[in-house]
N, C-alpha and C. Protein backbone atom coordinates (compact mmCIF):
# COMPACT_ATOMS: atom_id res chain seq x y z
N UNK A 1 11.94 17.61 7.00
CA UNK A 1 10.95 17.12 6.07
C UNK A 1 10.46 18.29 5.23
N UNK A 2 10.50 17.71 3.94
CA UNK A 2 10.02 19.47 3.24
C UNK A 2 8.71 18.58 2.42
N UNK A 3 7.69 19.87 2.12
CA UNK A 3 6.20 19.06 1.39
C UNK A 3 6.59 20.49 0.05
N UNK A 4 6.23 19.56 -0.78
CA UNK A 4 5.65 20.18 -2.24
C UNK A 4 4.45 20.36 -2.71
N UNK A 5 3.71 21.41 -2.84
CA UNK A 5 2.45 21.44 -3.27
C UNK A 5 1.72 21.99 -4.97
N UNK A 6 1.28 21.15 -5.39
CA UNK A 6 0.79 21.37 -6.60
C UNK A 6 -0.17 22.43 -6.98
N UNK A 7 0.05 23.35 -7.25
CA UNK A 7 -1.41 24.52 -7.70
C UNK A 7 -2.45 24.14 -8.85
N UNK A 8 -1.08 24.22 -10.16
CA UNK A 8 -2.27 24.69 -11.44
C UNK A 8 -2.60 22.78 -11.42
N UNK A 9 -3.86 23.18 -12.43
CA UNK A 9 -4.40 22.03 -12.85
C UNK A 9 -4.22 21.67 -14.32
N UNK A 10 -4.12 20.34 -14.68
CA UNK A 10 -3.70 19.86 -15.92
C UNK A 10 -4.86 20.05 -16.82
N UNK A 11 -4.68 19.95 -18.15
CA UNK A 11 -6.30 19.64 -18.45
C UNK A 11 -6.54 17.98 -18.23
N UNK A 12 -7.61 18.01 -18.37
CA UNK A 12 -7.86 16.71 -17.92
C UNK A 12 -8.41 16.09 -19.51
N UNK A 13 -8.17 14.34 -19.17
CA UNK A 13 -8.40 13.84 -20.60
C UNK A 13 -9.99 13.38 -20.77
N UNK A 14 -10.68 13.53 -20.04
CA UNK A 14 -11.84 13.62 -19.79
C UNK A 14 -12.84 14.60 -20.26
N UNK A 15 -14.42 14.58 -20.66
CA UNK A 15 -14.73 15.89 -21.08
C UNK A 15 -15.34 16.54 -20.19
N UNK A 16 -15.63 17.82 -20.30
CA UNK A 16 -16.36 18.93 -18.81
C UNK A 16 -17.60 18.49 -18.92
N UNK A 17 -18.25 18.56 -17.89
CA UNK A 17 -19.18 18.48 -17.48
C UNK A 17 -20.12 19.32 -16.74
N UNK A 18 -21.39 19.12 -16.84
CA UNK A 18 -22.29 20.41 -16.32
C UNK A 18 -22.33 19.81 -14.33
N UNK A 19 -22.94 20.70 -13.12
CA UNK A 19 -22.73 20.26 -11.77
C UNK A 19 -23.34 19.38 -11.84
N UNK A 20 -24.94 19.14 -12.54
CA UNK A 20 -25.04 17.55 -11.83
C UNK A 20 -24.73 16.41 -12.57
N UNK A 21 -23.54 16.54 -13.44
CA UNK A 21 -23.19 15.29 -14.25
C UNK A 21 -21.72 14.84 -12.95
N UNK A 22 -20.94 16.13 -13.01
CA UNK A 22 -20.10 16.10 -11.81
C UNK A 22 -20.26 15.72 -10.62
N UNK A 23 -21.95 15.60 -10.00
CA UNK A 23 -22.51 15.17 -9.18
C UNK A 23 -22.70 13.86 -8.93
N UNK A 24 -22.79 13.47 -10.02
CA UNK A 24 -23.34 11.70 -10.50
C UNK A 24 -21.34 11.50 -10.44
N UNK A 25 -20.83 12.33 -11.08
CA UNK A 25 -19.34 11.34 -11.16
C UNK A 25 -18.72 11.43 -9.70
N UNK A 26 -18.88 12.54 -9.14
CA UNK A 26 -18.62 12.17 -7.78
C UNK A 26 -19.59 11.07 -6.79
N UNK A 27 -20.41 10.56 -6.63
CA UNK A 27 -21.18 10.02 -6.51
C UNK A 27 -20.17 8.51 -6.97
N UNK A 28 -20.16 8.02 -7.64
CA UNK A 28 -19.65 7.09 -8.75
C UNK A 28 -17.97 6.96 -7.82
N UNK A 29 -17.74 7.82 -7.52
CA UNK A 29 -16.07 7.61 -7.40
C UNK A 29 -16.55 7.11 -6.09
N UNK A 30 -17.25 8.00 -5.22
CA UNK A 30 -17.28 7.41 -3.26
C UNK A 30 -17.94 6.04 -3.43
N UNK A 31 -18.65 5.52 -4.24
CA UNK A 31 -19.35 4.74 -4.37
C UNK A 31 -18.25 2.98 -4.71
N UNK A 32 -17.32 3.65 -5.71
CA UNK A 32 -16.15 2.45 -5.65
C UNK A 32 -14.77 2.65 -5.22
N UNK A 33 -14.91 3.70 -3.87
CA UNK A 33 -13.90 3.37 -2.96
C UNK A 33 -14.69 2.69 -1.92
N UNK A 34 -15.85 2.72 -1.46
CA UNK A 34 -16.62 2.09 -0.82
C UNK A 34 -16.54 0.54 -1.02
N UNK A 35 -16.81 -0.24 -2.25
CA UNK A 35 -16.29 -0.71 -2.42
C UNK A 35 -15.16 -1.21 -2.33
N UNK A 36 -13.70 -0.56 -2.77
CA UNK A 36 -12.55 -1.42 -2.17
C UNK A 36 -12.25 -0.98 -0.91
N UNK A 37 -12.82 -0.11 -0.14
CA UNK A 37 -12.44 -0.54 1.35
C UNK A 37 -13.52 -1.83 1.76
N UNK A 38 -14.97 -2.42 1.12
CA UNK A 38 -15.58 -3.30 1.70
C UNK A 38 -14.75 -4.55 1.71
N UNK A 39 -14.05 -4.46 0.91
CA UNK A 39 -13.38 -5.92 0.57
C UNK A 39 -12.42 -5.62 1.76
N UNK A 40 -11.84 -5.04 2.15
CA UNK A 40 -10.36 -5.05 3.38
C UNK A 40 -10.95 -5.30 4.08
N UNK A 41 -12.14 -4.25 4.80
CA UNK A 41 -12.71 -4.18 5.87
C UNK A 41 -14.30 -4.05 5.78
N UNK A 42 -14.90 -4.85 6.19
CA UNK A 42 -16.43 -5.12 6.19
C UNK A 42 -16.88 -4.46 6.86
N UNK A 43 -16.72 -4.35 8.56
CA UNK A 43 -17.32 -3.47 9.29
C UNK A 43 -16.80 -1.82 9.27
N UNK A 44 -18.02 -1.36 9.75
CA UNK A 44 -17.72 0.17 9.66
C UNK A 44 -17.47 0.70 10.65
N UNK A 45 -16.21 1.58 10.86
CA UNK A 45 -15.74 2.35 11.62
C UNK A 45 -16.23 3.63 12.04
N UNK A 46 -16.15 3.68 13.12
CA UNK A 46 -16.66 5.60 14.03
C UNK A 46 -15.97 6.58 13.05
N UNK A 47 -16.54 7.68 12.80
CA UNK A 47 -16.08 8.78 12.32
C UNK A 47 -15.12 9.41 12.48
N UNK A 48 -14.21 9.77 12.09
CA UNK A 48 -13.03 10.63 13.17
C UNK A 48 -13.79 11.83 13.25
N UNK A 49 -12.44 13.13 13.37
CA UNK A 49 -12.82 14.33 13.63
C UNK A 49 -12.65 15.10 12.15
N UNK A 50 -11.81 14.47 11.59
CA UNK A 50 -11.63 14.88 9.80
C UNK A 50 -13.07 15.37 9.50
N UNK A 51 -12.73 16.15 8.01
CA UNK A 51 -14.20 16.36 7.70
C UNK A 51 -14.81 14.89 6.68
N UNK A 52 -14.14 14.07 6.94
CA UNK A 52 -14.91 12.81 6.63
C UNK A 52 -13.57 12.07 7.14
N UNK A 53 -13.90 10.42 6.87
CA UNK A 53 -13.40 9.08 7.47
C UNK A 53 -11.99 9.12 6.45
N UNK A 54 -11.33 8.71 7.22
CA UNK A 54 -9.88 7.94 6.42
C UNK A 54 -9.61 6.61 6.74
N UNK A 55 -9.20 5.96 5.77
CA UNK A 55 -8.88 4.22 6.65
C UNK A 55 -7.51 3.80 5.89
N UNK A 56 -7.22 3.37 6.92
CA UNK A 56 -5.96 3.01 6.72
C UNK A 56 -6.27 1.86 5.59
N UNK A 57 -4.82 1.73 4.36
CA UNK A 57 -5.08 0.88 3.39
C UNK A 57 -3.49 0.46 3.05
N UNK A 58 -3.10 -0.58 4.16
CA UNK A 58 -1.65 -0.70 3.83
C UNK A 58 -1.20 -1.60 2.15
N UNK A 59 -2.36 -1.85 1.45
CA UNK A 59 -2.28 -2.35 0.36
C UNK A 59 -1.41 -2.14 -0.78
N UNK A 60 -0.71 -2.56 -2.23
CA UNK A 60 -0.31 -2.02 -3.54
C UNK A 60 -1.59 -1.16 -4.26
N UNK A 61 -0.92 -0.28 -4.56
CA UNK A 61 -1.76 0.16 -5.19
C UNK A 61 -1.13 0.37 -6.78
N UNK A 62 -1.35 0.11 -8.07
CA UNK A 62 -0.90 0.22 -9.06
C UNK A 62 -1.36 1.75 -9.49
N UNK A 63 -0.49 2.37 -10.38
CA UNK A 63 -0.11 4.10 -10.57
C UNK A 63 0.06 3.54 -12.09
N UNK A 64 -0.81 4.53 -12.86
CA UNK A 64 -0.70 4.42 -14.29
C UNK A 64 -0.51 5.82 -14.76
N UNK A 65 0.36 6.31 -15.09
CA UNK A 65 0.24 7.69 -15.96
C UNK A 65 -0.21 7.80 -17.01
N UNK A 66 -0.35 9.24 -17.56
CA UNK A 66 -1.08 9.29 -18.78
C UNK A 66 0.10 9.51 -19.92
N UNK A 67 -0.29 9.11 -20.50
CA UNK A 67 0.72 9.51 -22.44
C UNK A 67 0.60 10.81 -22.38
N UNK A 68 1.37 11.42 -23.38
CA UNK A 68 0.93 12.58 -24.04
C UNK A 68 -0.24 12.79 -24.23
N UNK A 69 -0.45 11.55 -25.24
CA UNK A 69 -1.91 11.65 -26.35
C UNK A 69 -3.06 11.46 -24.99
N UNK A 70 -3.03 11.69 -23.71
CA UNK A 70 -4.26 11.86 -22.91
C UNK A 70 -4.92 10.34 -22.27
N UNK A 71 -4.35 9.42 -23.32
CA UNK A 71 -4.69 7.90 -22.35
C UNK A 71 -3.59 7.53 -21.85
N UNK A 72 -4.05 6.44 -20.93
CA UNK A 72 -3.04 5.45 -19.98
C UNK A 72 -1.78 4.97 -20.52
N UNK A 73 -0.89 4.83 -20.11
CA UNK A 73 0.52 4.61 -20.22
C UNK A 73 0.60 3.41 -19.70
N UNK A 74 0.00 2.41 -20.22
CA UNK A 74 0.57 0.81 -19.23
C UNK A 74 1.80 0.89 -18.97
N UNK A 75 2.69 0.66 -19.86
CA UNK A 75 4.44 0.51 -19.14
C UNK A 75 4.26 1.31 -18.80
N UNK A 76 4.39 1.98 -18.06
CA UNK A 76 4.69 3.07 -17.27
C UNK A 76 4.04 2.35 -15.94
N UNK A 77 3.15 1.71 -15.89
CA UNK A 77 2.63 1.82 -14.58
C UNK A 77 3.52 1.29 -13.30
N UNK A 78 3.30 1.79 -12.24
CA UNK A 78 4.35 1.97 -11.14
C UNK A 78 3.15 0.84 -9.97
N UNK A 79 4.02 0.24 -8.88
CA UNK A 79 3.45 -0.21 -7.75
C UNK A 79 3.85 0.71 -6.39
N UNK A 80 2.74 1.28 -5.54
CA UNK A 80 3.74 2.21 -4.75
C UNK A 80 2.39 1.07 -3.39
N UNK A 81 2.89 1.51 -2.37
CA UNK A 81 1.86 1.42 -1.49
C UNK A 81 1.09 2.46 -0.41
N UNK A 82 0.09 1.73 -0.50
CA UNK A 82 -0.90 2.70 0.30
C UNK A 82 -0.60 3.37 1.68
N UNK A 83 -1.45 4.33 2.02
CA UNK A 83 -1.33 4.28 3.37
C UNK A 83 -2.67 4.81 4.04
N UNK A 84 -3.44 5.61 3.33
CA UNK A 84 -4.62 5.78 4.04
C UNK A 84 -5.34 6.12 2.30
N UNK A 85 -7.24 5.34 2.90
CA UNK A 85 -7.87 5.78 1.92
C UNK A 85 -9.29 6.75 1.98
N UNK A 86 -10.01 7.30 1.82
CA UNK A 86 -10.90 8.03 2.02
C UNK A 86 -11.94 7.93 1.08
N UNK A 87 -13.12 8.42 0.95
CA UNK A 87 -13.83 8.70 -0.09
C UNK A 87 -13.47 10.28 -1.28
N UNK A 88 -12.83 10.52 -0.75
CA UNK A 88 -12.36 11.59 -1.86
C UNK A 88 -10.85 11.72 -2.29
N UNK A 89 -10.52 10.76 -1.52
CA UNK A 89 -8.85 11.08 -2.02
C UNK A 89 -7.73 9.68 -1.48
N UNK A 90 -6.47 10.02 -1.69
CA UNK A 90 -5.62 8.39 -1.35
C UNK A 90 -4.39 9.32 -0.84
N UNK A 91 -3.93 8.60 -0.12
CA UNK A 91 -2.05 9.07 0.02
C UNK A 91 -1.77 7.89 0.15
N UNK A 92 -0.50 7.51 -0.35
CA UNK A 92 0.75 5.91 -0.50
C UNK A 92 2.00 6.63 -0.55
N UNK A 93 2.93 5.65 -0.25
CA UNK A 93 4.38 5.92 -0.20
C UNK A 93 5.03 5.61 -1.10
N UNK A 94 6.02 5.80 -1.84
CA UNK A 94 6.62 5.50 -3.51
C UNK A 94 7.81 6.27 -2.67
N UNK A 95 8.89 4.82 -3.77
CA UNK A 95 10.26 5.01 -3.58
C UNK A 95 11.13 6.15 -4.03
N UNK A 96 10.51 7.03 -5.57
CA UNK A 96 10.91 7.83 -5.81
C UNK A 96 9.56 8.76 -6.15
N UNK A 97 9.90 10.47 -6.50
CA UNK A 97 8.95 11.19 -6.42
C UNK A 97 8.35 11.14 -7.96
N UNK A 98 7.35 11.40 -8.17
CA UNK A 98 6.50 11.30 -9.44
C UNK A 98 6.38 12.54 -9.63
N UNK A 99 6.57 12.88 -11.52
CA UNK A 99 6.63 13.81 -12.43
C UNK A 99 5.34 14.14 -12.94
N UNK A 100 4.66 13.12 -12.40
CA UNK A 100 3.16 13.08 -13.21
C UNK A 100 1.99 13.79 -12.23
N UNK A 101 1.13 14.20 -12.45
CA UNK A 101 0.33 15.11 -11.87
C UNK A 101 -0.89 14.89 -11.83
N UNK A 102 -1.61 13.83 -12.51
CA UNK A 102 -2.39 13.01 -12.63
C UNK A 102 -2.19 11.88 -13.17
N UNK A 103 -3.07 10.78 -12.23
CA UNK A 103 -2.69 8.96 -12.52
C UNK A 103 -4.00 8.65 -12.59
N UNK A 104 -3.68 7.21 -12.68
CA UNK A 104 -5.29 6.52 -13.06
C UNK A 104 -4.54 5.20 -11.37
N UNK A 105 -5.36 5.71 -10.38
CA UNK A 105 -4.76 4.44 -9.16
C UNK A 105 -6.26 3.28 -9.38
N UNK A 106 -5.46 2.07 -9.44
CA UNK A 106 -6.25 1.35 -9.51
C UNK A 106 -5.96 0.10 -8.10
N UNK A 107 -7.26 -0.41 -7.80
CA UNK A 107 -7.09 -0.44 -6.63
C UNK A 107 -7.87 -1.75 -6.63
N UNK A 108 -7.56 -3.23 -5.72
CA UNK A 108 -7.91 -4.12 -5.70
C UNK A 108 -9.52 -4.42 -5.15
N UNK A 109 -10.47 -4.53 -5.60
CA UNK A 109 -11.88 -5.01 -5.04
C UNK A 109 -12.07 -6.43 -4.75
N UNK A 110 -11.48 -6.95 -4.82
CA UNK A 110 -11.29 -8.46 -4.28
C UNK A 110 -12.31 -9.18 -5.98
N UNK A 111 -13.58 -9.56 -5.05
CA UNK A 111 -14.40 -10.58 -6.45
C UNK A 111 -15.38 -9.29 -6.86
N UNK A 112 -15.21 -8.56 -6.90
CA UNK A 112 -15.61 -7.16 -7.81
C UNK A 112 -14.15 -7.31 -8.71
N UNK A 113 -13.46 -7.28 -8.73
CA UNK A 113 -12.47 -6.75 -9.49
C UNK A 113 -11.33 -5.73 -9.13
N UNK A 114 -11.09 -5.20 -10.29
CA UNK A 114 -10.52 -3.62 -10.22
C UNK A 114 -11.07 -2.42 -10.60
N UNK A 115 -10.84 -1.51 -10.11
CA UNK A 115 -11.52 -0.42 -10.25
C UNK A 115 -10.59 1.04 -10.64
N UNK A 116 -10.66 1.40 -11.13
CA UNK A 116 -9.79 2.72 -11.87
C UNK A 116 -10.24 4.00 -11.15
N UNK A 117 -9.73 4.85 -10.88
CA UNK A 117 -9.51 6.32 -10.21
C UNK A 117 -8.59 6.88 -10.51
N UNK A 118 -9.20 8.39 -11.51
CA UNK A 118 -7.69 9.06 -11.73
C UNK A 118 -7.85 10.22 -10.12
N UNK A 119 -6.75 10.31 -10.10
CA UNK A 119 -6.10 10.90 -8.94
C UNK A 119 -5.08 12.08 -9.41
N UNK A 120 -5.52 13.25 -8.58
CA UNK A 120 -5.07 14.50 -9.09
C UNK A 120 -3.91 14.49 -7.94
N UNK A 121 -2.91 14.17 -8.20
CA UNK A 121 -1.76 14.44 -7.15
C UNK A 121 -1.85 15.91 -6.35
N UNK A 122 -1.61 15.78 -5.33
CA UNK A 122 -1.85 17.26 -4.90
C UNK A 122 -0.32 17.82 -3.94
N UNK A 123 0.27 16.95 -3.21
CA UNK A 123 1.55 16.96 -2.85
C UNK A 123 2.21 15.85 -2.15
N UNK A 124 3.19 15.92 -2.45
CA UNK A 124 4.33 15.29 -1.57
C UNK A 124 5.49 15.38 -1.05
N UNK A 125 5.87 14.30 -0.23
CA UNK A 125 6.82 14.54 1.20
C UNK A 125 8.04 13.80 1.46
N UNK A 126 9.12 13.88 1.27
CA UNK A 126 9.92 13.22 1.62
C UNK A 126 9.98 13.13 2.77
N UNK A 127 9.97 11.74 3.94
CA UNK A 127 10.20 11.04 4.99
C UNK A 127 11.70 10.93 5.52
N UNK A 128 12.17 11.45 5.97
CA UNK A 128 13.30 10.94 6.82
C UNK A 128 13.42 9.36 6.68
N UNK A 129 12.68 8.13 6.37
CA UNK A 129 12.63 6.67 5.88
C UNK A 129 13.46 6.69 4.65
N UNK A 130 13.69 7.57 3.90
CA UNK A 130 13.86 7.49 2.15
C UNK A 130 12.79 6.62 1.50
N UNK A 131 11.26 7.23 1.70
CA UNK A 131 10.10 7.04 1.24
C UNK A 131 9.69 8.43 0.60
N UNK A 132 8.92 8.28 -0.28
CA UNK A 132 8.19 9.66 -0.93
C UNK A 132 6.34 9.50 0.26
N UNK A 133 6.26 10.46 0.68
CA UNK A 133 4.61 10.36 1.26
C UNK A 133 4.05 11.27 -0.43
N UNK A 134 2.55 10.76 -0.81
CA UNK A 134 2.15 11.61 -1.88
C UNK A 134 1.18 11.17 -1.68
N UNK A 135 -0.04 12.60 -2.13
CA UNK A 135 -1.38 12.09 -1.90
C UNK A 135 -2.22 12.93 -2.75
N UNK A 136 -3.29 12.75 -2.50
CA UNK A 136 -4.30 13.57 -3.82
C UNK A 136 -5.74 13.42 -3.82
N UNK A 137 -6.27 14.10 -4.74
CA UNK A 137 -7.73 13.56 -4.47
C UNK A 137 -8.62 12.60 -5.56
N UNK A 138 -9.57 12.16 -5.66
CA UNK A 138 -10.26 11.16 -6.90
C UNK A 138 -11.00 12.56 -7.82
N UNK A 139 -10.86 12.31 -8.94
CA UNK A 139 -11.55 12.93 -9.77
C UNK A 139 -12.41 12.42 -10.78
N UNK A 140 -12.21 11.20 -10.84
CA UNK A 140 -13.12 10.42 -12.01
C UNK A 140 -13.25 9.11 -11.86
N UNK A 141 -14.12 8.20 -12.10
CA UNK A 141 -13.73 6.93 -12.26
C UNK A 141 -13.58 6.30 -13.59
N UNK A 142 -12.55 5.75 -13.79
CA UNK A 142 -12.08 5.07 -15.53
C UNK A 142 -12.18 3.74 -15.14
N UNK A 143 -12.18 2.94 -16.67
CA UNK A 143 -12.43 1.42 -16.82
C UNK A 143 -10.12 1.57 -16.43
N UNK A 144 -10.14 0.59 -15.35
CA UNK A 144 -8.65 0.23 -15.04
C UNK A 144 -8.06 -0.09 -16.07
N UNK A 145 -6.68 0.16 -16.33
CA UNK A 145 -5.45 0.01 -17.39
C UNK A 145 -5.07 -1.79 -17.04
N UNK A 146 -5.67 -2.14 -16.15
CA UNK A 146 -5.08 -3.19 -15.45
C UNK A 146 -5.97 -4.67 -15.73
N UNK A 147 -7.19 -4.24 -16.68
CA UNK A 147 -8.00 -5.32 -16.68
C UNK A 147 -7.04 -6.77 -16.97
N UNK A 148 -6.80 -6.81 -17.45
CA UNK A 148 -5.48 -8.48 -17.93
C UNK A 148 -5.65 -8.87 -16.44
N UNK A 149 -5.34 -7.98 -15.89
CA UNK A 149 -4.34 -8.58 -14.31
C UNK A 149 -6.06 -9.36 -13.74
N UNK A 150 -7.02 -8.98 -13.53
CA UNK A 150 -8.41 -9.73 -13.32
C UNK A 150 -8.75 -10.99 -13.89
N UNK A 151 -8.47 -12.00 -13.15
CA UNK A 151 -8.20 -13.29 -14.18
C UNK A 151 -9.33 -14.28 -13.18
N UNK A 152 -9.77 -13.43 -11.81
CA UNK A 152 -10.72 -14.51 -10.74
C UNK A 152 -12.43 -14.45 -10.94
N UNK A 153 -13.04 -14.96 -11.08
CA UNK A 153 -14.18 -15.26 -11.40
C UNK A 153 -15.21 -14.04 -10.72
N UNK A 154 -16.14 -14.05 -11.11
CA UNK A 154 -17.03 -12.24 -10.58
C UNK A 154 -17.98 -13.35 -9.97
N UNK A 155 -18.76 -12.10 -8.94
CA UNK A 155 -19.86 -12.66 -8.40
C UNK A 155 -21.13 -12.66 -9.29
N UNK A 156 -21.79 -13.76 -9.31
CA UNK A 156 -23.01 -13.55 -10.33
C UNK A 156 -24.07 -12.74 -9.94
């Protein structure tokens, strides 16, 4: 099994921010993975030993890359699946390895909707399965590339 690890960072299509705006956006991201893990799983689980919780998320998760020009790439978007989710980050399995270095994962909330997370790829693993393992952390939350696909009624 060999792992690949990502160093430099892209620029991001997003603008900088001062710590406590970064504060509020981190804030914002744990806040709607919280969210789509409430919809899988309602009750809350014991802590592990990690420096925070992971939960398993055998779900699709839709993978949108970015264009050149810095927004979302609908065609492009890929279905890979999950495998564990966290408040700061995701890993899923994809059939082949991704070129892209940041995505926008958007992720099912049931009658919330969808919810957008770009995700800074950080590395991945080829499996002895002929699966890609790849994982990363949340860096922002975006309005989803995927709104069309939301067609079920919201809670009032």
């Amino acid at each position: 099994m060999s792992t690949c690890s990502f160093d430099s960072v892209l620029p991001m299509p997003l603008a900088a921010a001062s710590n406590s705006a970064a504060g509020r956006r981190q804030d914002r991201i744990v806040c709607s993975v919280q969210s789509a893990l409430a919809a899988i799983e309602p009750f809350r689980r014991p802590l592990e030993r990690r420096r925070e919780a992971r939960y398993p998320y055998p779900y699709p998760i839709h993978l949108t890359p970015f264009a050149e020009s810095g927004q979302p790439d609908v065609d492009r978007t890929l279905v890979v699946i999950g495998k564990h989710l966290a408040p700061h980050g995701i890993d899923f399995y994809c059939r082949q390895p991704l070129a892209e270095r940041r995505v926008i994962a958007s992720l099912d909330c049931g009658c919330e909707g969808w919810i957008g997370l770009v995700v800074e790829l950080e590395w991945c693993r080829f499996s002895r399965h002929g699966w890609y393992d790849n994982g990363g952390r949340f860096v922002a939350v975006v309005p989803t590339p995927l709104s069309d696909l939301d067609d079920r009624p919201r809670a009032a």
